[in-house]
C-alpha atoms as a PDB file:
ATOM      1  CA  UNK A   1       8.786 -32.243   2.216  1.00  0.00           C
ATOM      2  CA  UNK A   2      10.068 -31.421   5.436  1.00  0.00           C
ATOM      3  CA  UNK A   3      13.615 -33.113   5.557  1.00  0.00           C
ATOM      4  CA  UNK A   4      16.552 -31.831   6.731  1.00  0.00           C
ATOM      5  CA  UNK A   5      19.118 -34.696   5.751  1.00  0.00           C
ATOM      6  CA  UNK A   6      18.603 -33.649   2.118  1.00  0.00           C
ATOM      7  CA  UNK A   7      21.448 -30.904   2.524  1.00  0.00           C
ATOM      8  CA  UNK A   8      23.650 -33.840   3.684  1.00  0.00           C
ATOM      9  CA  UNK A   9      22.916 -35.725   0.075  1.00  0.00           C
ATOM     10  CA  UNK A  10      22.382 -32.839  -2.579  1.00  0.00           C
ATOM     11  CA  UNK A  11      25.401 -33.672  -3.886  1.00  0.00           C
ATOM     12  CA  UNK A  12      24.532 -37.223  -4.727  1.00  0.00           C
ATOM     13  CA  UNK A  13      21.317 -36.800  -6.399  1.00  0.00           C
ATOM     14  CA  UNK A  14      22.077 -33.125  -7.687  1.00  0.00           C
ATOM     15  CA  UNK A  15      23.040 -34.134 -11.012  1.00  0.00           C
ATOM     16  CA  UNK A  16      19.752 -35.646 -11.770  1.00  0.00           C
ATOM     17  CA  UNK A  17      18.124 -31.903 -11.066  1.00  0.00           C
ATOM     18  CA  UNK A  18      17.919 -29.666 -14.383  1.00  0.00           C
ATOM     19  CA  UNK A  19      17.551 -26.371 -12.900  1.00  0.00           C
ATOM     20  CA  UNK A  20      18.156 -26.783  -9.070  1.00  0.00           C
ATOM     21  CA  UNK A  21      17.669 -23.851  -6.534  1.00  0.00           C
ATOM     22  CA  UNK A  22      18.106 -24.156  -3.233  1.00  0.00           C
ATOM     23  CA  UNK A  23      15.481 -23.545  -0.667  1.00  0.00           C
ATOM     24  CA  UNK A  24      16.800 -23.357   3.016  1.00  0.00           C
ATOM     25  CA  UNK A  25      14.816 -22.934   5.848  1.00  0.00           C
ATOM     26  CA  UNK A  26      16.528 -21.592   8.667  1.00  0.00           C
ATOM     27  CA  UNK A  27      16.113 -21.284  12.604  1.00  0.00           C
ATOM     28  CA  UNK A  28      18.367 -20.280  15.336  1.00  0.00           C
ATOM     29  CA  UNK A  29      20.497 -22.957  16.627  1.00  0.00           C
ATOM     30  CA  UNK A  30      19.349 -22.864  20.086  1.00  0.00           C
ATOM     31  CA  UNK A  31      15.723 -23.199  18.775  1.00  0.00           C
ATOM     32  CA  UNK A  32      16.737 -26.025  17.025  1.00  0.00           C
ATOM     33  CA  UNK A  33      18.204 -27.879  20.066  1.00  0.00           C
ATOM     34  CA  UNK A  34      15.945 -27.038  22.070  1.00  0.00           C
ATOM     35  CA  UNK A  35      12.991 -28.664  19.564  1.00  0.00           C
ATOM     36  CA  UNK A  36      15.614 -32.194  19.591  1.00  0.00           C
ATOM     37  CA  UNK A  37      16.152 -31.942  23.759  1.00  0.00           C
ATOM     38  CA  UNK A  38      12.231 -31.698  23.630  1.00  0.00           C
ATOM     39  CA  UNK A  39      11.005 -34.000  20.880  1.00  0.00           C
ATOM     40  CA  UNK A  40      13.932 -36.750  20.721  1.00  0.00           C
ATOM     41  CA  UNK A  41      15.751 -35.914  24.030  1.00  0.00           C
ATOM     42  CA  UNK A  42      18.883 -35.201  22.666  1.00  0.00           C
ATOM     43  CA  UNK A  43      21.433 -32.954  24.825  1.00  0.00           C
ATOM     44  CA  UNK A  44      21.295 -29.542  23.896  1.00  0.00           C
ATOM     45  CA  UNK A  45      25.219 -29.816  22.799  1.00  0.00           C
ATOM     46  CA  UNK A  46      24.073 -32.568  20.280  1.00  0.00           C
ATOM     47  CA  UNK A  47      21.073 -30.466  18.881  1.00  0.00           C
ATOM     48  CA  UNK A  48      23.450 -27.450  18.432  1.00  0.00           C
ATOM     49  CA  UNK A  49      25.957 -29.842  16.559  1.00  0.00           C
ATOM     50  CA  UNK A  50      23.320 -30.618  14.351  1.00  0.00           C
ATOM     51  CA  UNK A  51      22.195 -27.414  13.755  1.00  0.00           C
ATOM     52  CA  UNK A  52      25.823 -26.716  12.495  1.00  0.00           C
ATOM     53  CA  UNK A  53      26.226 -29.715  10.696  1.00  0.00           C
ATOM     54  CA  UNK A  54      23.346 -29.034   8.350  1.00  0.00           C
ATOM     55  CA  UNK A  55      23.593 -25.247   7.263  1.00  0.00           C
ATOM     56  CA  UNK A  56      27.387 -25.968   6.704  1.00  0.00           C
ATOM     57  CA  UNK A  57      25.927 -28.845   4.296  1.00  0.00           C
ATOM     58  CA  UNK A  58      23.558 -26.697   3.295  1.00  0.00           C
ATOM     59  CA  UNK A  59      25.612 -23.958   2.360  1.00  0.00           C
ATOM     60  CA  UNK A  60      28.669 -25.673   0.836  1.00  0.00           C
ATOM     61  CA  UNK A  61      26.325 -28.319  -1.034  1.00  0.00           C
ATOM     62  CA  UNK A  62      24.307 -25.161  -2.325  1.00  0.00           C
ATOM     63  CA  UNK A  63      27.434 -22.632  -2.762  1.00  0.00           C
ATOM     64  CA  UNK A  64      26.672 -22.209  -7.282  1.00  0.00           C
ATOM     65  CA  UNK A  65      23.550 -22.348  -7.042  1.00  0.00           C
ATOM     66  CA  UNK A  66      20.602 -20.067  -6.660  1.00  0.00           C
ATOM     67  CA  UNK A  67      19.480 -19.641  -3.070  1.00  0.00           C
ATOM     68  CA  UNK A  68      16.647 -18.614  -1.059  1.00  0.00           C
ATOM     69  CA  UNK A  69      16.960 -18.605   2.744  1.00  0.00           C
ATOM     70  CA  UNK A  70      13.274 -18.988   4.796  1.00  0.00           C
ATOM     71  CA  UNK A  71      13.021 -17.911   8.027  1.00  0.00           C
ATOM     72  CA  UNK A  72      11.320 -19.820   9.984  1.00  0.00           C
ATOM     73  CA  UNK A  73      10.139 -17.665  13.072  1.00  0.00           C
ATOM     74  CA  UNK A  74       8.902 -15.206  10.252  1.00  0.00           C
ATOM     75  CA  UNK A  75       7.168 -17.639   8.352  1.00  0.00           C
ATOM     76  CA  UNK A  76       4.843 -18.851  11.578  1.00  0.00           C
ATOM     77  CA  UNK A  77       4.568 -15.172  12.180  1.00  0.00           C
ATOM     78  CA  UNK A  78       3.358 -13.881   8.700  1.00  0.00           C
ATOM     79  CA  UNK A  79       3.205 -17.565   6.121  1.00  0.00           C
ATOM     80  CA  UNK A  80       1.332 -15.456   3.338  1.00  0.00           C
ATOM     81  CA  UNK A  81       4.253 -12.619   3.306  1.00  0.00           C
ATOM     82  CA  UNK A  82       6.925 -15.304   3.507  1.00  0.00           C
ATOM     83  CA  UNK A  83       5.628 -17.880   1.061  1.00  0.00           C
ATOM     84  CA  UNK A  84       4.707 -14.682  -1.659  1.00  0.00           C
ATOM     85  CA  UNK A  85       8.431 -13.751  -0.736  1.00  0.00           C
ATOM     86  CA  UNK A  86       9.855 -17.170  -1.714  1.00  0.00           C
ATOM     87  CA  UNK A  87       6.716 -17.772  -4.342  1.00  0.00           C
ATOM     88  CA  UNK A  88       8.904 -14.754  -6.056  1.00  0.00           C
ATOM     89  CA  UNK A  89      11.770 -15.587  -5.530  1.00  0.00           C
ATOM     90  CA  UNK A  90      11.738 -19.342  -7.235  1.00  0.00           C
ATOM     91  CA  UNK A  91      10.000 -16.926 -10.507  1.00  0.00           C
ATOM     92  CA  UNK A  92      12.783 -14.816  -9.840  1.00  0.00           C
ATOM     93  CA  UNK A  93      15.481 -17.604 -10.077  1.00  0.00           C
ATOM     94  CA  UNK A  94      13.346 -19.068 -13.317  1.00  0.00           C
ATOM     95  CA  UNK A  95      11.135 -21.994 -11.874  1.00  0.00           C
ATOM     96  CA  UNK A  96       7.895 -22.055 -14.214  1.00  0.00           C
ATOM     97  CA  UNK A  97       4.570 -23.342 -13.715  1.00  0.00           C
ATOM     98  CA  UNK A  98       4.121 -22.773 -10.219  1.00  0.00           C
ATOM     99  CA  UNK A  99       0.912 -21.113  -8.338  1.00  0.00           C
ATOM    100  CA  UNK A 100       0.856 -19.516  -5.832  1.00  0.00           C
ATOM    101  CA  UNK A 101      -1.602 -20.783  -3.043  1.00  0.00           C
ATOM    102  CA  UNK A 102      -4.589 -18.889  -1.753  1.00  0.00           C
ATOM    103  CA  UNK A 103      -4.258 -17.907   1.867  1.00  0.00           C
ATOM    104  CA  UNK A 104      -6.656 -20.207   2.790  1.00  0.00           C
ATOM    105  CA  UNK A 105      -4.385 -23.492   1.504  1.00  0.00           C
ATOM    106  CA  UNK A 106      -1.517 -21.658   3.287  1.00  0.00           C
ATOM    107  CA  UNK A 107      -3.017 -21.801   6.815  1.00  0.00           C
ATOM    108  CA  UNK A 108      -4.102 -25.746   6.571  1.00  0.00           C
ATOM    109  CA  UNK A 109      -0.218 -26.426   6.326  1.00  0.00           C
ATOM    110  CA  UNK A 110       1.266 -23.878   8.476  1.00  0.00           C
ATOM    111  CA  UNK A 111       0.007 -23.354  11.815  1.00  0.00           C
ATOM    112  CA  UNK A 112       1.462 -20.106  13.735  1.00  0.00           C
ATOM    113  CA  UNK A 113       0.549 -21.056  16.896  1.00  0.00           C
ATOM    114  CA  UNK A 114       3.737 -23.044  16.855  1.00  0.00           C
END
């Protein structure tokens, strides 16, 4: 689920979670407002606010528990090394019963051309 706003409400629904760890995907806040000015044509100011907004959420919603940071340019540039990476790192921060996708599965949900 791609969703952003979650790091605005983790601390509503957290208790509900048994085992939580945090996954944050990150890119470079003038990517990011540049994607809004493009896609929603929102002022670059307002897309940088954003930005901010959310990894502060992120971070200080996210501060005890066990987190893994994604980043984003590297996962369009190599998705295999990046998802075995954070495929690891969930084992690593005790998630069970998770597989790791075949390369083939990887590349029909990310697409580095983008």
């Amino acid at each position: 689920i791609k969703e952003p706003r979650f790091c605005l409400t983790l601390p509503l629904w957290r208790r509900h979670l048994e085992r939580p760890v945090a996954v944050i995907p990150y890119r470079g806040p003038l990517q990011v407002a540049r994607s809004l000015e493009v896609r929603n044509g929102f002022p670059r100011a307002v897309g940088i606010a954003l930005w901010e907004r959310y990894i502060r959420s992120a971070l200080t919603a996210s501060e005890d528990l066990p987190r893994l940071l994604v980043p984003f340019d590297r996962l369009l540039a190599e998705p295999v090394e990046q998802l075995e990476a954070l495929f690891a790192g969930l084992v690593e921060c005790g998630a069970a019963g998770l597989q790791m996708p075949a390369a083939e599965e990887i590349f029909q949900f990310v697409e580095p051309s983008l």
